[in-house]
PDB file of N, CA and C in Angstrom:
ATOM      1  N   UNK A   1     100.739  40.659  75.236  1.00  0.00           N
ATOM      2  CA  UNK A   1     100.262  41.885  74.638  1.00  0.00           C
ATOM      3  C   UNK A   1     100.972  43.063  75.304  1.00  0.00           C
ATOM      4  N   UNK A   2     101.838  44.146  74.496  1.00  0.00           N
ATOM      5  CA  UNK A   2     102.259  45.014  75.040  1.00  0.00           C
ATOM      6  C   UNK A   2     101.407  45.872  75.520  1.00  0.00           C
ATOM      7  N   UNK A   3     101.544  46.727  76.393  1.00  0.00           N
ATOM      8  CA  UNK A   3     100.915  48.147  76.772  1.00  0.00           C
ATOM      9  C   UNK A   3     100.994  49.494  75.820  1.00  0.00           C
ATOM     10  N   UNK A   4      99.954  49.841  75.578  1.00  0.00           N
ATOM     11  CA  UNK A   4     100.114  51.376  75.290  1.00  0.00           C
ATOM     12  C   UNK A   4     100.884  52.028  75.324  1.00  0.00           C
ATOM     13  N   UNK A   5     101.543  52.662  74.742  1.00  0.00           N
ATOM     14  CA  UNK A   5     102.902  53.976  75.121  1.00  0.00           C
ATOM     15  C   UNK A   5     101.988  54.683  75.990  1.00  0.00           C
ATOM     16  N   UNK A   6     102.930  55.074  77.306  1.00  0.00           N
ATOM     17  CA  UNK A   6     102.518  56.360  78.050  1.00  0.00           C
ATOM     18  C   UNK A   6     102.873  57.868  77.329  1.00  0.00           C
ATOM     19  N   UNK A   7     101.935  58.759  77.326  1.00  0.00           N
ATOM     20  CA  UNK A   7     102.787  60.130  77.565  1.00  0.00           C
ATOM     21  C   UNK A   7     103.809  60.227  78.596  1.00  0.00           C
ATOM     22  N   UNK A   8     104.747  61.017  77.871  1.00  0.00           N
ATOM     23  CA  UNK A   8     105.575  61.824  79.097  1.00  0.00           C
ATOM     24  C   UNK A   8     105.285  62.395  80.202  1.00  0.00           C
ATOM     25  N   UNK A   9     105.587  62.436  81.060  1.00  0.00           N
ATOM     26  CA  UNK A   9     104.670  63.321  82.586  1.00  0.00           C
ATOM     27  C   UNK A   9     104.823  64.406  81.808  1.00  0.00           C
ATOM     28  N   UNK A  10     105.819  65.268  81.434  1.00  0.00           N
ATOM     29  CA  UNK A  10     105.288  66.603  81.395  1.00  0.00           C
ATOM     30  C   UNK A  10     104.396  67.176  79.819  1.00  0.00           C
ATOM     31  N   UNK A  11     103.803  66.184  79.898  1.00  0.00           N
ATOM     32  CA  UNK A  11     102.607  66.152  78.455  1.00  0.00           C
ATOM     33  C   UNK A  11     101.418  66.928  78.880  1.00  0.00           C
ATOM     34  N   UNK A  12     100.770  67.752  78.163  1.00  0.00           N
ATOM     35  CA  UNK A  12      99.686  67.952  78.728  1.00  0.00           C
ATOM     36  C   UNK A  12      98.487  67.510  78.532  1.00  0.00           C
ATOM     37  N   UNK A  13      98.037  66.451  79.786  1.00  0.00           N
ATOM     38  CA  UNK A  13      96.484  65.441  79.233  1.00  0.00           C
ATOM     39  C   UNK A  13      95.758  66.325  78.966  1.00  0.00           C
ATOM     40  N   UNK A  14      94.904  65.423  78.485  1.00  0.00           N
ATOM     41  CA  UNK A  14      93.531  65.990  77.502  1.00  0.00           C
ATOM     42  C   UNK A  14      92.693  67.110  78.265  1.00  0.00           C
ATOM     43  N   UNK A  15      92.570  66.858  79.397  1.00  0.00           N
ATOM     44  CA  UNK A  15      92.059  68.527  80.523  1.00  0.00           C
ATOM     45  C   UNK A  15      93.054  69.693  80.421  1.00  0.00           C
ATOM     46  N   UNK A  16      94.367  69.476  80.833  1.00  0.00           N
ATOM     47  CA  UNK A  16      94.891  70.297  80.260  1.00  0.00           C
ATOM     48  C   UNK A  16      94.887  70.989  78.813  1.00  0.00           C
ATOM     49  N   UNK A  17      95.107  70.181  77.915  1.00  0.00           N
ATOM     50  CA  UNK A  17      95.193  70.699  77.016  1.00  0.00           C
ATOM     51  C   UNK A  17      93.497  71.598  76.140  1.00  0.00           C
ATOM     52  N   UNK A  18      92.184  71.152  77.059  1.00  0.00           N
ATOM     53  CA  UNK A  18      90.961  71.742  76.349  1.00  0.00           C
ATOM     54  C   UNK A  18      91.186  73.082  77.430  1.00  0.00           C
ATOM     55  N   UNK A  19      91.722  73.357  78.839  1.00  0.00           N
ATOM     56  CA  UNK A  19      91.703  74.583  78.613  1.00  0.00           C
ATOM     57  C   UNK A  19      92.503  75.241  78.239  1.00  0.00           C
ATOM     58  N   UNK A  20      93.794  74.661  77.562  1.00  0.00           N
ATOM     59  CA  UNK A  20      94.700  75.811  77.012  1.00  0.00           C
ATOM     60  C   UNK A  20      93.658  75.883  75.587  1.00  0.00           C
ATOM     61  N   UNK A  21      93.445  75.264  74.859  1.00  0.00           N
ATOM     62  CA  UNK A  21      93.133  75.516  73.973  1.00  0.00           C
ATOM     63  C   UNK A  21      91.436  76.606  73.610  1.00  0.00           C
ATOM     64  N   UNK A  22      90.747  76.275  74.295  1.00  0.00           N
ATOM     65  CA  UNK A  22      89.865  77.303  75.375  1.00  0.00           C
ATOM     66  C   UNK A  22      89.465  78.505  75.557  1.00  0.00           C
ATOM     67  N   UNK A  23      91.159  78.538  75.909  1.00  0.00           N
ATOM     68  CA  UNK A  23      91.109  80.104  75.946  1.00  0.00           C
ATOM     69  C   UNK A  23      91.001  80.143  77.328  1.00  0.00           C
ATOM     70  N   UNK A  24      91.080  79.427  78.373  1.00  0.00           N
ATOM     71  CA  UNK A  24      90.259  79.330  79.898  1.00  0.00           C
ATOM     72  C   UNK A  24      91.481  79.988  80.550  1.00  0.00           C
ATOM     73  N   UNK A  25      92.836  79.227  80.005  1.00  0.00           N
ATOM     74  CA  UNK A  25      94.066  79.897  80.879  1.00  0.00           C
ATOM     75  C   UNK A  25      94.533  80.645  80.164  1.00  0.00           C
ATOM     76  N   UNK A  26      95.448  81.667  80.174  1.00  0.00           N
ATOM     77  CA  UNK A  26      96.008  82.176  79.626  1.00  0.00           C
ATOM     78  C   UNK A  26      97.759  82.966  79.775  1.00  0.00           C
ATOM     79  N   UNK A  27      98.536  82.034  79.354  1.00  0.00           N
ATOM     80  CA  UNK A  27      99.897  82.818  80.198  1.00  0.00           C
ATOM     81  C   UNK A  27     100.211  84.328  80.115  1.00  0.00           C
ATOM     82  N   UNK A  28      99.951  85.087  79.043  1.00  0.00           N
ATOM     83  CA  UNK A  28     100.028  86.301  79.046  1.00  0.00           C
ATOM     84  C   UNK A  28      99.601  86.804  79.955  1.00  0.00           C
ATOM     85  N   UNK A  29      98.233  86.932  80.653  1.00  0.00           N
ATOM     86  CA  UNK A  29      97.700  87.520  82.073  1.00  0.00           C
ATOM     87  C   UNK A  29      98.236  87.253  83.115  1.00  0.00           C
ATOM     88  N   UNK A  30      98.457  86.071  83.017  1.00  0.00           N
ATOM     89  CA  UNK A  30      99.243  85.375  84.674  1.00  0.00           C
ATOM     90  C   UNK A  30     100.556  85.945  84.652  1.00  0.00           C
ATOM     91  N   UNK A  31     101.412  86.126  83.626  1.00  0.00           N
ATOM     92  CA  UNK A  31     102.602  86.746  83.162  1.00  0.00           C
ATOM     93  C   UNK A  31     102.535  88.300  83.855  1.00  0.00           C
ATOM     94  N   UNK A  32     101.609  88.689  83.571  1.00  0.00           N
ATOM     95  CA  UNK A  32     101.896  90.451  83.103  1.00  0.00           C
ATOM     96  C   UNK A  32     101.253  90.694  84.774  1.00  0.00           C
ATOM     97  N   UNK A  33      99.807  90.081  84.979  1.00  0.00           N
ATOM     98  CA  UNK A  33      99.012  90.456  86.120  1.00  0.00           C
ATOM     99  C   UNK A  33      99.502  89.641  87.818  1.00  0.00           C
ATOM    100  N   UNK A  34     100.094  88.461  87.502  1.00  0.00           N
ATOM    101  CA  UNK A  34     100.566  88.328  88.388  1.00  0.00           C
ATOM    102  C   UNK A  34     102.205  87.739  88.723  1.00  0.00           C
ATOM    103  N   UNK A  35     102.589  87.551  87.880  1.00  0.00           N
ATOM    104  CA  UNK A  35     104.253  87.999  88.420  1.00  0.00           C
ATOM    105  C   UNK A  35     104.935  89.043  88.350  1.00  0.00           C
ATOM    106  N   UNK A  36     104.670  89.874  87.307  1.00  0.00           N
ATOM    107  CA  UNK A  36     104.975  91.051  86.808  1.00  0.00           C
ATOM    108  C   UNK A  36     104.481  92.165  88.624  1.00  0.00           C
ATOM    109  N   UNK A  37     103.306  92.046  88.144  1.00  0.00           N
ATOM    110  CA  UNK A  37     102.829  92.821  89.701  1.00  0.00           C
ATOM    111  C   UNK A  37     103.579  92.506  91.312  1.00  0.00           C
ATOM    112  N   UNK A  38     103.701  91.368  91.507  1.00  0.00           N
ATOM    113  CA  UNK A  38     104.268  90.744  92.705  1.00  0.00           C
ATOM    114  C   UNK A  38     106.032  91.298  92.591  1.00  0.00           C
ATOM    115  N   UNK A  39     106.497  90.813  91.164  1.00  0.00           N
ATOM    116  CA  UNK A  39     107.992  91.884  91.177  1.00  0.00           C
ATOM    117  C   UNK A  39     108.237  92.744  91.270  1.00  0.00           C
ATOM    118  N   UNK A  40     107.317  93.862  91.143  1.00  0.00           N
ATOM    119  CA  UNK A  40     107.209  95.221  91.220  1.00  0.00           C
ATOM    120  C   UNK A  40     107.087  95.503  92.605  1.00  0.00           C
ATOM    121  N   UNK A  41     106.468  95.193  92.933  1.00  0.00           N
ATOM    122  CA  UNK A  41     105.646  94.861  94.466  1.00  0.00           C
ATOM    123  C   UNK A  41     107.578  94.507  95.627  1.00  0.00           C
ATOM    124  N   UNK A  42     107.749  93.786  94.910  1.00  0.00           N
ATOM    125  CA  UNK A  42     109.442  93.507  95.092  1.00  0.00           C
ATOM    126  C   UNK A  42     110.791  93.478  94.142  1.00  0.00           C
ATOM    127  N   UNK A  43     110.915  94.592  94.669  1.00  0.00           N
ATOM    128  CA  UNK A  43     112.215  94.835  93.467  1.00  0.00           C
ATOM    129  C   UNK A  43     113.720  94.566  93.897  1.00  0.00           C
ATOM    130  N   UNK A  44     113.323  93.200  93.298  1.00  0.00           N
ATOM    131  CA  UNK A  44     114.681  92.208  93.040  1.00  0.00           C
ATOM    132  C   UNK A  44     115.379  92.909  92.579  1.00  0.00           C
ATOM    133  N   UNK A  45     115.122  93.805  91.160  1.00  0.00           N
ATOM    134  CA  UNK A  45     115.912  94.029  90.099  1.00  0.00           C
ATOM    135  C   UNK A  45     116.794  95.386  90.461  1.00  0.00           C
ATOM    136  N   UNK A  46     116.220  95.853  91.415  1.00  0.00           N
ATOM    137  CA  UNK A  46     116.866  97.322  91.932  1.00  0.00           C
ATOM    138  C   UNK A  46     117.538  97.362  93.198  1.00  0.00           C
ATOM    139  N   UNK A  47     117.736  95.705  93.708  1.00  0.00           N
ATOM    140  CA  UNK A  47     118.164  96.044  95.452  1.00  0.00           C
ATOM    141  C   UNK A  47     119.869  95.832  95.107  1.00  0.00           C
ATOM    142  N   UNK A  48     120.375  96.330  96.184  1.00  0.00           N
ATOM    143  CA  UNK A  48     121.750  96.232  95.544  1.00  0.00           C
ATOM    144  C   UNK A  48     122.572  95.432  97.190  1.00  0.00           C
ATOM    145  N   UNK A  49     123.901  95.266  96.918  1.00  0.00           N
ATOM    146  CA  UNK A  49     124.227  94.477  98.054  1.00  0.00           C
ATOM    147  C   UNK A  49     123.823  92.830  98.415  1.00  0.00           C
ATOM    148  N   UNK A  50     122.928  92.418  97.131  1.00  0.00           N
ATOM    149  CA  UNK A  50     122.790  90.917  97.477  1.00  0.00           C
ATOM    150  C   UNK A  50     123.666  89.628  97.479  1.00  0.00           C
ATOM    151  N   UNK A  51     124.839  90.254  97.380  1.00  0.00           N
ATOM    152  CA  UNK A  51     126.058  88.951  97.982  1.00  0.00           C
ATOM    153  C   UNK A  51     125.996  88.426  96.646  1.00  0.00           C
ATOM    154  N   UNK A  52     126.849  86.933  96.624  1.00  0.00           N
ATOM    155  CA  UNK A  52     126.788  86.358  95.580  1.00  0.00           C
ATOM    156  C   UNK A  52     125.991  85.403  95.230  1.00  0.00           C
ATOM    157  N   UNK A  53     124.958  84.968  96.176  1.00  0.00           N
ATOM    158  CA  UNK A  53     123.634  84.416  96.513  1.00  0.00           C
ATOM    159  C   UNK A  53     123.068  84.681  95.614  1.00  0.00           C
ATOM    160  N   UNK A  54     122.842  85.645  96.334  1.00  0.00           N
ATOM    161  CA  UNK A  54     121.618  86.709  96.113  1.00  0.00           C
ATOM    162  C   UNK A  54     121.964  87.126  94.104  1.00  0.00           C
ATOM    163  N   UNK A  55     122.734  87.564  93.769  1.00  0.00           N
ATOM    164  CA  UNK A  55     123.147  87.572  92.301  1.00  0.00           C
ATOM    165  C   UNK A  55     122.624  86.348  91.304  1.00  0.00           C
ATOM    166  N   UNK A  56     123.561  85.291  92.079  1.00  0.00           N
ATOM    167  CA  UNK A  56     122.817  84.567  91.123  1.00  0.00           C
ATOM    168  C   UNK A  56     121.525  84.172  91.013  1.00  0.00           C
ATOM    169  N   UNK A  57     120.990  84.315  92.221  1.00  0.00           N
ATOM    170  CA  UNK A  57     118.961  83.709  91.901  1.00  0.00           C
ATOM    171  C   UNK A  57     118.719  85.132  91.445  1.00  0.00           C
ATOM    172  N   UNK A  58     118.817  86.333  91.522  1.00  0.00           N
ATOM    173  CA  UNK A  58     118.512  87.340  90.521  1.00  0.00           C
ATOM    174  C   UNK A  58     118.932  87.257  89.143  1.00  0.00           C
ATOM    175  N   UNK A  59     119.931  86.379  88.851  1.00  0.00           N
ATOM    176  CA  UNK A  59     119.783  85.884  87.153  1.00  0.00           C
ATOM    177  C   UNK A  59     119.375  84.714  86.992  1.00  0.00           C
ATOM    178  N   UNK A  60     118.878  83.926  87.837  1.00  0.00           N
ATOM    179  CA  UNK A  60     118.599  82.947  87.493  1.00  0.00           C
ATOM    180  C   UNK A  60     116.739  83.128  87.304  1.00  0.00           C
ATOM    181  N   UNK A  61     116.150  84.118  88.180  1.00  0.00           N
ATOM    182  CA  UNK A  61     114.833  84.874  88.247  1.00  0.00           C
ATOM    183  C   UNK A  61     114.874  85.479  86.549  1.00  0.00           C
ATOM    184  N   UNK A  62     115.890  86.222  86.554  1.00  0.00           N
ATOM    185  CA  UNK A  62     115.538  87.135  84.609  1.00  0.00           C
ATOM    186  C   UNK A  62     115.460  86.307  83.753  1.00  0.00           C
ATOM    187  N   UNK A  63     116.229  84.961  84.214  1.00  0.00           N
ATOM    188  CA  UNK A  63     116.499  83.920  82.532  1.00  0.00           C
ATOM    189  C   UNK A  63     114.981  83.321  82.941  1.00  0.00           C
ATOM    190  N   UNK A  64     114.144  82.874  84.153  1.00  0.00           N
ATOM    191  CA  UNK A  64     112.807  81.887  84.039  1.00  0.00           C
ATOM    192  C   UNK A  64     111.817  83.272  83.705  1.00  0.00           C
ATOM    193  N   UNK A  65     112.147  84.235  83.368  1.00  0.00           N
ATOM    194  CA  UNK A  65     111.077  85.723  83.130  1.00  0.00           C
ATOM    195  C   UNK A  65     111.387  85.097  81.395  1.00  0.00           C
ATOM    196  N   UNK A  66     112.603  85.816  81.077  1.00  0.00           N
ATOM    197  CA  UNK A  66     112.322  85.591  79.517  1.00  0.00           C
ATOM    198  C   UNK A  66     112.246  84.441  78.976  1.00  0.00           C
ATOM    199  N   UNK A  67     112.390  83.608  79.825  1.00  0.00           N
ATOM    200  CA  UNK A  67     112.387  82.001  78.896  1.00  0.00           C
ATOM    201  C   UNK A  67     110.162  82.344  79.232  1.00  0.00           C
ATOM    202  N   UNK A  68     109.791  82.658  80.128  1.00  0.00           N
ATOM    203  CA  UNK A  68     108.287  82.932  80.141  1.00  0.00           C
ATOM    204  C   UNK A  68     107.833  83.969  79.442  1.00  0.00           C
ATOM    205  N   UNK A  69     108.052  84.532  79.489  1.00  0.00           N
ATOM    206  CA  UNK A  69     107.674  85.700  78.129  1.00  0.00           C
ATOM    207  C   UNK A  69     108.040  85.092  76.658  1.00  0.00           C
ATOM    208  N   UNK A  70     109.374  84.487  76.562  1.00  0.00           N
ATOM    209  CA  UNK A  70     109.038  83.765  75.291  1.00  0.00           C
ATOM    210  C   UNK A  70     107.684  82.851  75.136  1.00  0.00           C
ATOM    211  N   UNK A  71     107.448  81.680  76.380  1.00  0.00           N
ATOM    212  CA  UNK A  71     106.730  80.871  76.073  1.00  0.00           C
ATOM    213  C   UNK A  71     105.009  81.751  76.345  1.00  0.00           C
ATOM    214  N   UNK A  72     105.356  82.892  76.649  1.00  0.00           N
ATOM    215  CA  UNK A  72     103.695  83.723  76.697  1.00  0.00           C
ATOM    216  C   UNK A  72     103.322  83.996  75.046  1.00  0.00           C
ATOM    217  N   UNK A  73     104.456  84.408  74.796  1.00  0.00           N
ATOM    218  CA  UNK A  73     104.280  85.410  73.439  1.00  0.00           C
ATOM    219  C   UNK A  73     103.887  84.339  72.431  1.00  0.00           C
ATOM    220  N   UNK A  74     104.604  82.911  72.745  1.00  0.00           N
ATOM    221  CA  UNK A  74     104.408  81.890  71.603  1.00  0.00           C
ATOM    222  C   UNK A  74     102.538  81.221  71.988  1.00  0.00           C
ATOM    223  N   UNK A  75     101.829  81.341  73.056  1.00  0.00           N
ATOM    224  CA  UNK A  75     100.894  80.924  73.092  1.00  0.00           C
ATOM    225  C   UNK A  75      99.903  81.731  72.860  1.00  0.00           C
ATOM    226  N   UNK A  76     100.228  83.105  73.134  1.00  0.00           N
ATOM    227  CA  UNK A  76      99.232  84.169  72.297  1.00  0.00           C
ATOM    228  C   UNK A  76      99.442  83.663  70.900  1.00  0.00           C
ATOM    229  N   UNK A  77     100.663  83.649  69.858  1.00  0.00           N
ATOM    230  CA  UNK A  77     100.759  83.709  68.710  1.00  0.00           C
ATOM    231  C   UNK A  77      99.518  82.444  68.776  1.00  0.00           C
ATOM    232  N   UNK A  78      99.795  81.143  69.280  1.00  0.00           N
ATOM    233  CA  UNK A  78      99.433  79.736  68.711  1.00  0.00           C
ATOM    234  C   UNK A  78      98.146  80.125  69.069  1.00  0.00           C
ATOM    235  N   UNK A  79      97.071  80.217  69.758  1.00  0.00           N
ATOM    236  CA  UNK A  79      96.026  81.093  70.363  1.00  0.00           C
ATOM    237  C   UNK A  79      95.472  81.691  68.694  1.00  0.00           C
ATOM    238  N   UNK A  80      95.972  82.520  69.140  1.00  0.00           N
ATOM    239  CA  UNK A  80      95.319  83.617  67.413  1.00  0.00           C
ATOM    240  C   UNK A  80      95.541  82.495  66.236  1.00  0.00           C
ATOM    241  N   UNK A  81      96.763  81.772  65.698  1.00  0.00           N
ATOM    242  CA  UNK A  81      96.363  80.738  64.795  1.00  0.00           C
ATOM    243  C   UNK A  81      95.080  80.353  64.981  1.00  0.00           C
ATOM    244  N   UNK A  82      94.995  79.386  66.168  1.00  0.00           N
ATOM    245  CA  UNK A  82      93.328  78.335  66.154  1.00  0.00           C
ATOM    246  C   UNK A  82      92.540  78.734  65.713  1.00  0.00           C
ATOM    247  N   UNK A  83      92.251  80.635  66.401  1.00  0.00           N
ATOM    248  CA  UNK A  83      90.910  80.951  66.529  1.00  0.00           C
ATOM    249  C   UNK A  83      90.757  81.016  65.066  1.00  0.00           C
ATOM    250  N   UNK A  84      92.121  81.721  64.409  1.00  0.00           N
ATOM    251  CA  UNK A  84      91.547  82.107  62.885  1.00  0.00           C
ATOM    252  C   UNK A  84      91.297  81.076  62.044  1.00  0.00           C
ATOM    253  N   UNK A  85      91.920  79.752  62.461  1.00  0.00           N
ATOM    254  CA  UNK A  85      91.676  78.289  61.709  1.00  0.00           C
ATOM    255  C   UNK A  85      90.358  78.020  61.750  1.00  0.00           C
ATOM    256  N   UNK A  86      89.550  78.180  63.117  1.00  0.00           N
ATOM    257  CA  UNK A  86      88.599  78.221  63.903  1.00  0.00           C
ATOM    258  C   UNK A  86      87.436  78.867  62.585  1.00  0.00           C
ATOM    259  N   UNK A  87      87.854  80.200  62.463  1.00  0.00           N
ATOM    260  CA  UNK A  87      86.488  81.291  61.901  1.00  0.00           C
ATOM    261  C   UNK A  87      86.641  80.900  60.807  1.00  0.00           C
ATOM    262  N   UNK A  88      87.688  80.538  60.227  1.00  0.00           N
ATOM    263  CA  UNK A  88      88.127  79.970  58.273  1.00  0.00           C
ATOM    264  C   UNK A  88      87.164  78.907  58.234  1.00  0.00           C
ATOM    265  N   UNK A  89      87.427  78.276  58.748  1.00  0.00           N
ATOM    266  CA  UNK A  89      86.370  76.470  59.185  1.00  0.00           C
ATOM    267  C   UNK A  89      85.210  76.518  58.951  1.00  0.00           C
ATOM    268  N   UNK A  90      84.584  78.055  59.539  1.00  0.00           N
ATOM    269  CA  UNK A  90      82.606  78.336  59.295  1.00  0.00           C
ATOM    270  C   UNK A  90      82.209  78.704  58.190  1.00  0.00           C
TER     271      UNK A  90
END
């Protein structure tokens, strides 16, 4: 008798996925309230003189910002789908 297919590790099990869906986490806040704040707090984006090190983890920091702001903006969008699937449903 074969086994079950596993998920992929980076799947999100069923805990994960009831509080994204929830509403419990939310990447937009964690986005805006706490990396956003902590960068400000340190400004990567304005120090100058960081070698060639230092350059590239400062683009390599902007591309994991907008690749996260994409994936914020897409879970607000998916977020507002549910709920309105959600209120259509009652």
């Amino acid at each position: 008798m074969s086994q079950p297919a596993r998920p992929p590790a980076d799947s999100p099990g069923p805990r994960r996925r009831r509080i994204r869906n929830e509403g419990v986490y939310d990447l937009r806040p964690h986005l805006d309230d706490v990396l956003m704040r902590v960068l400000r707090q340190w400004p990567v984006f304005d120090e100058t003189g960081l070698g060639t090190d230092g350059e590239k983890a400062r683009e390599e920091l902007a591309a994991f910002l907008a690749k996260t702001e994409a994936t914020a903006a897409r879970f607000v969008e998916r977020w507002e789908e549910r709920r309105a699937r959600a209120a259509a449903a009652r």
